[in-house]
Protein backbone atom coordinates (compact mmCIF):
# COMPACT_ATOMS: atom_id res chain seq x y z
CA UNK A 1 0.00 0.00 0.00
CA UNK A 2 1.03 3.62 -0.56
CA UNK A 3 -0.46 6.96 0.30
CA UNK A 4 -1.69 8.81 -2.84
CA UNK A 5 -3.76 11.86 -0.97
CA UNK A 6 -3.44 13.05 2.46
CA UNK A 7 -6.68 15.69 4.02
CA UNK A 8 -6.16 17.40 6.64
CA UNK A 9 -8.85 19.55 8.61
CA UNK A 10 -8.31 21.12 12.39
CA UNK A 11 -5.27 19.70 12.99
CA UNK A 12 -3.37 21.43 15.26
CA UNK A 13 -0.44 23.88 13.57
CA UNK A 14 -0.98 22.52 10.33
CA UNK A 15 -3.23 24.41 7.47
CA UNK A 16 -6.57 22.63 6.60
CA UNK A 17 -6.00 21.66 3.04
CA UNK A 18 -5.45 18.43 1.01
CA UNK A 19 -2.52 17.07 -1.16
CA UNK A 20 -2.30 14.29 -3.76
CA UNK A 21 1.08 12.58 -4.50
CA UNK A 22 1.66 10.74 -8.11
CA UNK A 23 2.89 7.07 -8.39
CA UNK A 24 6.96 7.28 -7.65
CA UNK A 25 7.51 4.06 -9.30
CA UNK A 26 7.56 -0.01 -8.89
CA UNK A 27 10.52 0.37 -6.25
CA UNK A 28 8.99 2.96 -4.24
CA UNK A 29 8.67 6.44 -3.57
CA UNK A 30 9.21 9.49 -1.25
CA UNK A 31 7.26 12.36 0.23
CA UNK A 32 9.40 15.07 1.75
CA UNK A 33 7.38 17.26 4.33
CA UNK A 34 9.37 20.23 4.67
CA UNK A 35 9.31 23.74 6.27
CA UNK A 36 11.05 25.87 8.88
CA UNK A 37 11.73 25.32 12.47
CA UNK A 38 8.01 24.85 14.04
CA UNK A 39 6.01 24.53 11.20
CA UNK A 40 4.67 21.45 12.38
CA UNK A 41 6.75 18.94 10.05
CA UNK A 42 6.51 15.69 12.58
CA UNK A 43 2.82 17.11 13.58
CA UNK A 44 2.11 15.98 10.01
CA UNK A 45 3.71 12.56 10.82
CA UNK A 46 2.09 12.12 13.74
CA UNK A 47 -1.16 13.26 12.12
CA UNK A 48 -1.48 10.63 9.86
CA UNK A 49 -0.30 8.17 12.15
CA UNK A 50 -3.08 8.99 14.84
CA UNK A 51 -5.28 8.54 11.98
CA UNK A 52 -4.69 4.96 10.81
CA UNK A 53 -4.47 3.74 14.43
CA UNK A 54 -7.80 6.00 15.18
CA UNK A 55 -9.64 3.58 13.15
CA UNK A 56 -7.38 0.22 12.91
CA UNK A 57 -4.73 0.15 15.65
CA UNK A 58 -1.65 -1.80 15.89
CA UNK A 59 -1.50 -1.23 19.96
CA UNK A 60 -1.47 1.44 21.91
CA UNK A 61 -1.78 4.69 21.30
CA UNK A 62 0.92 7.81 21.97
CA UNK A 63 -0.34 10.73 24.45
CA UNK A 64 1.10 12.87 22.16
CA UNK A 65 -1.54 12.62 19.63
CA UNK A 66 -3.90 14.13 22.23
CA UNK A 67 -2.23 16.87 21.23
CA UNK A 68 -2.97 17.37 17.29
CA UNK A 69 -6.91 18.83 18.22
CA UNK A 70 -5.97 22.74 18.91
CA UNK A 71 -7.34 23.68 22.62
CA UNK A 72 -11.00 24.89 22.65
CA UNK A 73 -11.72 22.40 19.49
CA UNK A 74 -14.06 19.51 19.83
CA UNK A 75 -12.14 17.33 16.84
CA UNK A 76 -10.47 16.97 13.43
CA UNK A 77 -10.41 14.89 10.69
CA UNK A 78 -7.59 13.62 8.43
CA UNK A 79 -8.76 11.48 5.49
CA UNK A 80 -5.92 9.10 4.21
CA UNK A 81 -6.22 7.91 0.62
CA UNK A 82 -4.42 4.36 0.16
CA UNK A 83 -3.53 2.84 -2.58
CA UNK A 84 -3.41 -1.10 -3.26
CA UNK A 85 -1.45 -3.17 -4.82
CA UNK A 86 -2.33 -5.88 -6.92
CA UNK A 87 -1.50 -8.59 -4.12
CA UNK A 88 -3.73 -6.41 -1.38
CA UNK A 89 -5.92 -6.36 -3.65
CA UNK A 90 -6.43 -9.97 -4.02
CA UNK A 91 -5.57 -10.58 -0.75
CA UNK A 92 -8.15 -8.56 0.24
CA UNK A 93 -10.80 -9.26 -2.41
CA UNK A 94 -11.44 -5.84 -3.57
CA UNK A 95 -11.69 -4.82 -6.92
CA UNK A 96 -10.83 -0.56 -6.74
CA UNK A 97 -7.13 0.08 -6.01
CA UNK A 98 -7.85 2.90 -4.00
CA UNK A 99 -9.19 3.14 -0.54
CA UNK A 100 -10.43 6.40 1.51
CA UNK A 101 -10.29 6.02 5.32
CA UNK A 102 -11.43 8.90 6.96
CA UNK A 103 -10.81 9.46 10.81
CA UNK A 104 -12.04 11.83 13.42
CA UNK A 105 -9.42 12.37 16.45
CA UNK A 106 -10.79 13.90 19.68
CA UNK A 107 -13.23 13.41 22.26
CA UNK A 108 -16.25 12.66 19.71
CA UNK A 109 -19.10 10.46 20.67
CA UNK A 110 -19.46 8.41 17.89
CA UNK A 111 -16.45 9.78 16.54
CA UNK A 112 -14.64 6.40 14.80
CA UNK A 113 -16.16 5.99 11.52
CA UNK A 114 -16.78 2.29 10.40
CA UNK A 115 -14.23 0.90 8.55
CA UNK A 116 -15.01 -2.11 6.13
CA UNK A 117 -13.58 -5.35 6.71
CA UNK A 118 -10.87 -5.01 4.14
CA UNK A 119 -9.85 -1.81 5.58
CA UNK A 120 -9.26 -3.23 9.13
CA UNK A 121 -7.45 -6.16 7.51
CA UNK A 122 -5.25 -3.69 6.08
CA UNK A 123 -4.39 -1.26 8.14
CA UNK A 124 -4.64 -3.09 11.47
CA UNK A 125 -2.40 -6.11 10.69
CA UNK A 126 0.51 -6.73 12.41
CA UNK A 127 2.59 -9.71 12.02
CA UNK A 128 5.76 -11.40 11.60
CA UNK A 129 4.24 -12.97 8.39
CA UNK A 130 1.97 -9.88 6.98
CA UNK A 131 3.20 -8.10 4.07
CA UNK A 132 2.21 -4.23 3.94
CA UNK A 133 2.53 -2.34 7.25
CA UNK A 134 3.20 0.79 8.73
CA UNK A 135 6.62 1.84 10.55
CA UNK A 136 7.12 4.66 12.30
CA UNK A 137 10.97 6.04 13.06
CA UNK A 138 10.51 9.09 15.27
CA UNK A 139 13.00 11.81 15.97
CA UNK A 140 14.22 9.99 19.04
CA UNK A 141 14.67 7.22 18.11
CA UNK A 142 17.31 5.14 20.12
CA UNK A 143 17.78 1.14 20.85
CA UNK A 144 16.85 1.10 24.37
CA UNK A 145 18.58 -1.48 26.82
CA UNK A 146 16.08 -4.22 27.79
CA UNK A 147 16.24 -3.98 31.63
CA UNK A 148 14.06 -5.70 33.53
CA UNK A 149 11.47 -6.17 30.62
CA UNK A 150 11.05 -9.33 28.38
CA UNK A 151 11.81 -7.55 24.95
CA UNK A 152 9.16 -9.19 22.46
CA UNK A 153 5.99 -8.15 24.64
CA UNK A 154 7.41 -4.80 25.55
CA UNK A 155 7.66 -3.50 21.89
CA UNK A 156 4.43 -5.18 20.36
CA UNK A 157 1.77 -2.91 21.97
CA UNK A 158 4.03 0.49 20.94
CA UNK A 159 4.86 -0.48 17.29
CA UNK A 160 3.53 3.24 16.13
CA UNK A 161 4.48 5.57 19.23
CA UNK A 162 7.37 7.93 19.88
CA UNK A 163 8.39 5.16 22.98
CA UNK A 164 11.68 3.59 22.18
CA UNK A 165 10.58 0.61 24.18
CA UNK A 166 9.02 -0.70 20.14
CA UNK A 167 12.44 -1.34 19.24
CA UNK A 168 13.18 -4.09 22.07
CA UNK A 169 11.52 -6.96 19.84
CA UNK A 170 15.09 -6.65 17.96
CA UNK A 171 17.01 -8.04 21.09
CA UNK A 172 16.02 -11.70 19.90
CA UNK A 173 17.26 -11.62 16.42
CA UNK A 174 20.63 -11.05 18.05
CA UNK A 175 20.16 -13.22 20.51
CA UNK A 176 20.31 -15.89 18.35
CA UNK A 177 22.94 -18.10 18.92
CA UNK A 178 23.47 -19.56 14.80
CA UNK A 179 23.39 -16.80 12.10
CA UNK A 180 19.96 -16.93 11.57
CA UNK A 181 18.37 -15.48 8.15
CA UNK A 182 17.61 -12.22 10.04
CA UNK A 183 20.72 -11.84 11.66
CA UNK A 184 22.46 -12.70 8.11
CA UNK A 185 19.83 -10.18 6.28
CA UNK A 186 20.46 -7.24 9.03
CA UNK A 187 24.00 -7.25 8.60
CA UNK A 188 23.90 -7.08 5.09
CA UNK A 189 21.46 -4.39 5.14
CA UNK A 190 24.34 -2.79 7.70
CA UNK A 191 26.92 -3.19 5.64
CA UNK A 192 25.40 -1.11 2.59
CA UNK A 193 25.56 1.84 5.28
CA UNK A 194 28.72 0.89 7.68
CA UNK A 195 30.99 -1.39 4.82
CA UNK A 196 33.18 -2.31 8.21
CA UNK A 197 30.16 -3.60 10.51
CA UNK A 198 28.21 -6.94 11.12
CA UNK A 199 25.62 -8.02 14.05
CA UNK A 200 27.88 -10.48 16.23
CA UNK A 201 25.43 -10.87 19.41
CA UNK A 202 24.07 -9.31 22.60
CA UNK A 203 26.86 -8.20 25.14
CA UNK A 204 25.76 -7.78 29.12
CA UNK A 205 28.40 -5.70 31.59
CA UNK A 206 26.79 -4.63 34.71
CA UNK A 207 23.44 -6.11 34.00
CA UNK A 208 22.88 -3.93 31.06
CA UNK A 209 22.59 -5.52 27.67
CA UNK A 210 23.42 -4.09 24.08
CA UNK A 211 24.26 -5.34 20.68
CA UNK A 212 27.36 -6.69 19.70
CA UNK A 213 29.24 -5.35 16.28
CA UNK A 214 31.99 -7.22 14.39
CA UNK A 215 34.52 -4.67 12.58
CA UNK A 216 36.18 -6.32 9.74
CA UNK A 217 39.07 -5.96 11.25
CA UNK A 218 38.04 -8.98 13.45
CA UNK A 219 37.56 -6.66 16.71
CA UNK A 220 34.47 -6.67 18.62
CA UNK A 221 32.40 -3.19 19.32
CA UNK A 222 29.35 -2.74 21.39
CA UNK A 223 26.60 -0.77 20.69
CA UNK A 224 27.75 2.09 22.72
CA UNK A 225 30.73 2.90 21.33
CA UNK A 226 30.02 3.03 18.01
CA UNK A 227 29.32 6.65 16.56
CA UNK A 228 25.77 8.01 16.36
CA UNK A 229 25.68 7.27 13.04
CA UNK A 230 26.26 3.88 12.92
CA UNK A 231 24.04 3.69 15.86
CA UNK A 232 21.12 4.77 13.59
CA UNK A 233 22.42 2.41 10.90
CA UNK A 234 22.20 -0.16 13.36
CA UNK A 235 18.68 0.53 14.33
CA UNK A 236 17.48 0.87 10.78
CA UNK A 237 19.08 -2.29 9.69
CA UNK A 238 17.77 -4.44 12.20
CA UNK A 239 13.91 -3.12 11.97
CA UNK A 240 14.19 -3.84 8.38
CA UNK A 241 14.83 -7.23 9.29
CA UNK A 242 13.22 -8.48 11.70
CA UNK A 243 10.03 -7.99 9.45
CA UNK A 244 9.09 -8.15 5.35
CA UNK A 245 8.81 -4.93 4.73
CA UNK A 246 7.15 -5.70 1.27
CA UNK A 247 4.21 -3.02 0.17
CA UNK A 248 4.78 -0.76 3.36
CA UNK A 249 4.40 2.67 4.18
CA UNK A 250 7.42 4.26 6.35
CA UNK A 251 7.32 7.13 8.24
CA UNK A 252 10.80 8.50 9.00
CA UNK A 253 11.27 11.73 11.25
CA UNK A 254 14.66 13.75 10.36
CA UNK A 255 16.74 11.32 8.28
CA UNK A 256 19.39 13.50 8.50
CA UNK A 257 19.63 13.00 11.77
CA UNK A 258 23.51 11.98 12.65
CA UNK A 259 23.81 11.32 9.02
CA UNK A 260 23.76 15.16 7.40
CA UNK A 261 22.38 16.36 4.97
CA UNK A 262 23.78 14.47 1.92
CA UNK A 263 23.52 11.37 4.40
CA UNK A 264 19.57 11.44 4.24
CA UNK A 265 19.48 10.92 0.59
CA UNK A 266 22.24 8.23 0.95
CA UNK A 267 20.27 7.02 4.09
CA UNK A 268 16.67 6.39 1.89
CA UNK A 269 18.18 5.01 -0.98
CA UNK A 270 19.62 2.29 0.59
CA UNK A 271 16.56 1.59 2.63
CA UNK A 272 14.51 1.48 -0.77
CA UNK A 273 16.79 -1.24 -1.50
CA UNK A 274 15.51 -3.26 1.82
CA UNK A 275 12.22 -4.23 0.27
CA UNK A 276 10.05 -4.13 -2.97
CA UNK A 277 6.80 -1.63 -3.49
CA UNK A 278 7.39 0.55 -0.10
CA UNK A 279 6.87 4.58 0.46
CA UNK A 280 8.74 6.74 2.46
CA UNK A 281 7.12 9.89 3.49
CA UNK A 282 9.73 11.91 5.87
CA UNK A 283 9.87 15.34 7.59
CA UNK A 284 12.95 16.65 6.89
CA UNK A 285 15.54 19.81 6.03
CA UNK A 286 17.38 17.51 4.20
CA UNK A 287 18.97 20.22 1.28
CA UNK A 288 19.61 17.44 -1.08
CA UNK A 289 16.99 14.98 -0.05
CA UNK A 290 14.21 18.19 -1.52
CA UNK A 291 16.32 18.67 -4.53
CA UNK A 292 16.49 14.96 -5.70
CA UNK A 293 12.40 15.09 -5.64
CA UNK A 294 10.19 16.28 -7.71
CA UNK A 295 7.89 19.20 -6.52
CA UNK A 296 4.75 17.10 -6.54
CA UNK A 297 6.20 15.04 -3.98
CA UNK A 298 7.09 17.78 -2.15
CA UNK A 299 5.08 19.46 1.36
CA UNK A 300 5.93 22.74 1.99
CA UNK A 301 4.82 23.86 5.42
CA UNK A 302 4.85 27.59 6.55
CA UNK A 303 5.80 28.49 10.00
């Protein structure tokens, strides 16, 4: 699936207006929501997020998103227009490749519209084996250490928040004793952004556990001393594959973050590698990232 129009009414910061996006290709496409400091480029994110989960949720929800209806307002609405591929579309039985899913967010009796069967199927599947999902990479994003918490069942209910506890499900793919397919498939996907770097394990010292890194040079790094780059490579890599991201929409806050500005471009194109059919739409200042793009694919937010 792939966003093709995104309405927004009432949300908070943002102007009340709709944009379409054209098809960016078999191998995927980018939206680049841009604008100055404020002008409410991860409110947009978040926006759309709150939506899907408004009417077909993953888990739970982000307090946050409380936040998108302005004070003294009873609601908004974002309608999300989604497009289908063929296997959705068979998957799903429907014969019209598009689908509008309209949401109300605030304290609205009555407020969640009904959502077809197909739509809830679509939007509200999360699984190790479903193909087409929703990821979410906010701004602060970090690999947390699992302390105290059983990794898998802490990051299931918070696959779509701003809480880094979602990214403890990746503790058991390095956990894994033999080089599993995932561990194999991360490390690749690592080594198209850090050439030098591979997933060795899970290190403990002073009951704190991170991930283990192999440099080529056959020394062993932990997590916490590589740079903050490679720390986000490392974080990317290993969401990519711990699940098929076939067909997906991705939501990525600030690529540039610890990479730069050229880094962001570098940063998406590799990712577009990961899978087949996915859509990236990404708030960013990214220089070179809005040059590369069309202006049709472009979101230009005022302060």
């Amino acid at each position: 699936m792939r966003l093709r129009a995104i309405d927004l009414q009432g949300i908070r910061g943002l102007p009340s207006k709709a944009w379409d996006f054209p098809s960016g290709g078999s191998d995927g496409d980018i939206i680049a929501v841009t604008g100055p400091r404020g002008s409410g480029k991860t409110t947009f994110l978040e926006a759309v997020i709150a939506a899907k989960e408004r009417v077909a949720p993953y888990g739970v929800g982000d307090a946050r998103w409380a936040g998108l209806v302005p004070a003294g307002a009873r609601s908004a609405k974002v309608t999300l227009t989604w497009e289908l591929s063929a296997a959705e579309m068979d998957r799903l039985r429907v014969s019209e490749p598009q689908m509008d899913v309209e949401s109300i967010l605030g304290n609205v009796v009555g407020g969640i519209p009904r959502l077809p069967q197909a739509g809830r199927t679509l939007l509200g599947t999360w699984s190790d084996d479903a193909l087409g999902r929703i990821m979410y990479f906010h701004e602060g994003r970090q690999l947390p250490s699992p302390v105290g918490i059983e990794p898998d069942r802490a990051a299931r209910p918070f696959v779509l928040t701003s809480r880094n506890t979602k990214f403890l499900g990746l503790y058991p793919i390095l956990s894994e004793r033999s080089l599993s397919a995932k561990k194999e498939r991360a490390s690749t996907y690592l080594k198209s952004l850090c050439p030098e770097l591979s997933f060795s394990g899970v290190t403990s010292s002073s009951g704190i556990s991170e991930p283990l890194m192999l440099h080529s040079g056959g020394a062993e790094i932990s997590y916490s001393m590589l740079s903050s780059s490679e720390q986000q490579a490392a974080l990317v890599a290993l969401t990519f594959a711990s699940v098929p991201v076939q067909d997906s929409v991705i939501l990525f806050d600030s690529p540039e973050r610890d990479f730069g500005d050229a880094g962001a471009l570098e940063l998406l194109r590799a990712m577009l590698q990961w899978g087949t059919g996915n859509q990236f739409v990404v708030a960013t200042s990214s220089r070179e990232l809005l040059a590369a793009l069309p202006r049709t694919r472009v979101v230009e937010l005022a302060s």
